[in-house]
C-alpha atoms as a PDB file:
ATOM      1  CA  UNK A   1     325.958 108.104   5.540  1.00  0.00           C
ATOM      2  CA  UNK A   2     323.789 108.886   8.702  1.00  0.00           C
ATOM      3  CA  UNK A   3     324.851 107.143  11.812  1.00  0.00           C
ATOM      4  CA  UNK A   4     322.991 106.459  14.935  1.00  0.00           C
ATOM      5  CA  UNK A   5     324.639 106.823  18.851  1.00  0.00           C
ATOM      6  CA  UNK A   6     322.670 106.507  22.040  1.00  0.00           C
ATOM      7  CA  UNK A   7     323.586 108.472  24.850  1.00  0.00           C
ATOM      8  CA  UNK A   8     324.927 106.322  27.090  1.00  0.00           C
ATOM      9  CA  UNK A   9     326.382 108.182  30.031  1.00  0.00           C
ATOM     10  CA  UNK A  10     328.155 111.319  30.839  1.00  0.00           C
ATOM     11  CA  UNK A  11     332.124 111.584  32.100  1.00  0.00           C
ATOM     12  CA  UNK A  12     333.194 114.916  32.877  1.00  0.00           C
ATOM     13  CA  UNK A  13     332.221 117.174  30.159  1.00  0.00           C
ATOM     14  CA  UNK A  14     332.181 114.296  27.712  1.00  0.00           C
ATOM     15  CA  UNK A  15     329.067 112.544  26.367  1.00  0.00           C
ATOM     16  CA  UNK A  16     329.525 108.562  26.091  1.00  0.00           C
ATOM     17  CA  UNK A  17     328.052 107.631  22.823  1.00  0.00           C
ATOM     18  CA  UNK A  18     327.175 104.061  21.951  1.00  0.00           C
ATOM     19  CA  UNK A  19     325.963 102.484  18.445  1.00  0.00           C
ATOM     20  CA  UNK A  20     323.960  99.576  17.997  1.00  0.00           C
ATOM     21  CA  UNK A  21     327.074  97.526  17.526  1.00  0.00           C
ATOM     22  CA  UNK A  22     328.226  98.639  21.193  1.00  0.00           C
ATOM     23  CA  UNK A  23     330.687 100.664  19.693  1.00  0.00           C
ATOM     24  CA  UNK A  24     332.116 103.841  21.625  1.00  0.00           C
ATOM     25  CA  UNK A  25     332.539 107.128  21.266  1.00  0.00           C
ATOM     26  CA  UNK A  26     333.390 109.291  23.731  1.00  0.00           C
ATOM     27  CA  UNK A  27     332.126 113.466  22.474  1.00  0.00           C
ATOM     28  CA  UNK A  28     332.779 117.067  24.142  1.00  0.00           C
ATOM     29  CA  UNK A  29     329.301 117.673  25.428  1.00  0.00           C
ATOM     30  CA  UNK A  30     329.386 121.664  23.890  1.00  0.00           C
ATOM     31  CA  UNK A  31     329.326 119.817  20.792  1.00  0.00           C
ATOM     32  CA  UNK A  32     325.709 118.589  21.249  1.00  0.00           C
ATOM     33  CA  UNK A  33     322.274 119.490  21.906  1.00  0.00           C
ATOM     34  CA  UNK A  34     322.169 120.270  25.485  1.00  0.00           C
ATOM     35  CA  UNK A  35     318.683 119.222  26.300  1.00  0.00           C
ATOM     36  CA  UNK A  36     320.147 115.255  26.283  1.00  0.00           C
ATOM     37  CA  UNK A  37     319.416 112.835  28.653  1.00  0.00           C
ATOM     38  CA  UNK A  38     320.699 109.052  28.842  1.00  0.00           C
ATOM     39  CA  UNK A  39     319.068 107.454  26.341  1.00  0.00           C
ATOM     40  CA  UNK A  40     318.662 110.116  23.791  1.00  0.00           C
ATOM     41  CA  UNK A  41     319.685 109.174  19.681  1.00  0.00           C
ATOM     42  CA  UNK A  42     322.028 111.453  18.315  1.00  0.00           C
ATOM     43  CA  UNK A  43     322.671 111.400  14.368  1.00  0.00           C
ATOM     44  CA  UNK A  44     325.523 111.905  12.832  1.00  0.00           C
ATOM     45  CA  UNK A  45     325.766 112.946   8.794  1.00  0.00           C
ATOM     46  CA  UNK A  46     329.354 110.925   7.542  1.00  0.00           C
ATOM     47  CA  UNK A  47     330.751 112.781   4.302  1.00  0.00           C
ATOM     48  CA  UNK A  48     334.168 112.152   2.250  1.00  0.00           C
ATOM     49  CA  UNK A  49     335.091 115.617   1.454  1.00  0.00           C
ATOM     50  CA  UNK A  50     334.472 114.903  -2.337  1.00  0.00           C
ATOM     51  CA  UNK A  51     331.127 114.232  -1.544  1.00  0.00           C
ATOM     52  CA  UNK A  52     330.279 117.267   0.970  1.00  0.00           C
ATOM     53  CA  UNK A  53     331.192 119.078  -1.814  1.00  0.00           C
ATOM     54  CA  UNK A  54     328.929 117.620  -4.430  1.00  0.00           C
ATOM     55  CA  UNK A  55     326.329 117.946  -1.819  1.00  0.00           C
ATOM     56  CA  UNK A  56     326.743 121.202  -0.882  1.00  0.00           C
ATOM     57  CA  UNK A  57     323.863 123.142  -1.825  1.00  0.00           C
ATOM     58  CA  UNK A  58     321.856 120.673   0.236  1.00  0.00           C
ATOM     59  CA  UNK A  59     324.739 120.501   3.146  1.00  0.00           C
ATOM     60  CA  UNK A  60     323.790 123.985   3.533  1.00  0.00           C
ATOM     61  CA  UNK A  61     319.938 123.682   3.437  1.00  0.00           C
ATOM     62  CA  UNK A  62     320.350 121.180   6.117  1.00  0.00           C
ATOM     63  CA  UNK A  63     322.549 123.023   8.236  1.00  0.00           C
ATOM     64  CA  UNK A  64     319.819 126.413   8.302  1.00  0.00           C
ATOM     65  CA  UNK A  65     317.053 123.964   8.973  1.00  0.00           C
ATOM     66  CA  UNK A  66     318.748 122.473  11.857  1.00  0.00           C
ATOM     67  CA  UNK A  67     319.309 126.178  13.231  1.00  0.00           C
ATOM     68  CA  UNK A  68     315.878 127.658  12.362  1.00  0.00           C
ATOM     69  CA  UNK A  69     314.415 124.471  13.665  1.00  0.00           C
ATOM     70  CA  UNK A  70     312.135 123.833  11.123  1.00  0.00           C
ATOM     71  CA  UNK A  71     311.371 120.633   9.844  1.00  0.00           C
END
């Protein structure tokens, strides 16, 4: 499951997350890209572990994309 925040504000060295339900979540900032700005989606990728581990051969792919950048 692949879940959509907004950045919604910064508190401290948090990162105020909101969803399109106005849901909160409130994130350590060294957890996240740190080129945001309010306003900015974020995406999260939800797993049970039994399915991470199914997926993991593509887990993994994703993972060194998202380092190497490439899309």
């Amino acid at each position: 499951m692949v879940y959509r925040f907004v950045v919604f504000g910064f508190e401290d060295d948090q990162v105020i997350l909101k969803d399109e339900s106005g849901e909160v979540v409130v994130w350590p900032q060294v957890k996240l890209p740190a080129d945001l700005i309010l306003g900015s989606s974020v995406y999260f990728n939800i797993y049970k572990q039994k399915d991470l581990i199914s997926d993991e051969p593509q887990l993994a792919k994703n993972i060194l994309n998202e380092i190497l950048k490439i899309s």
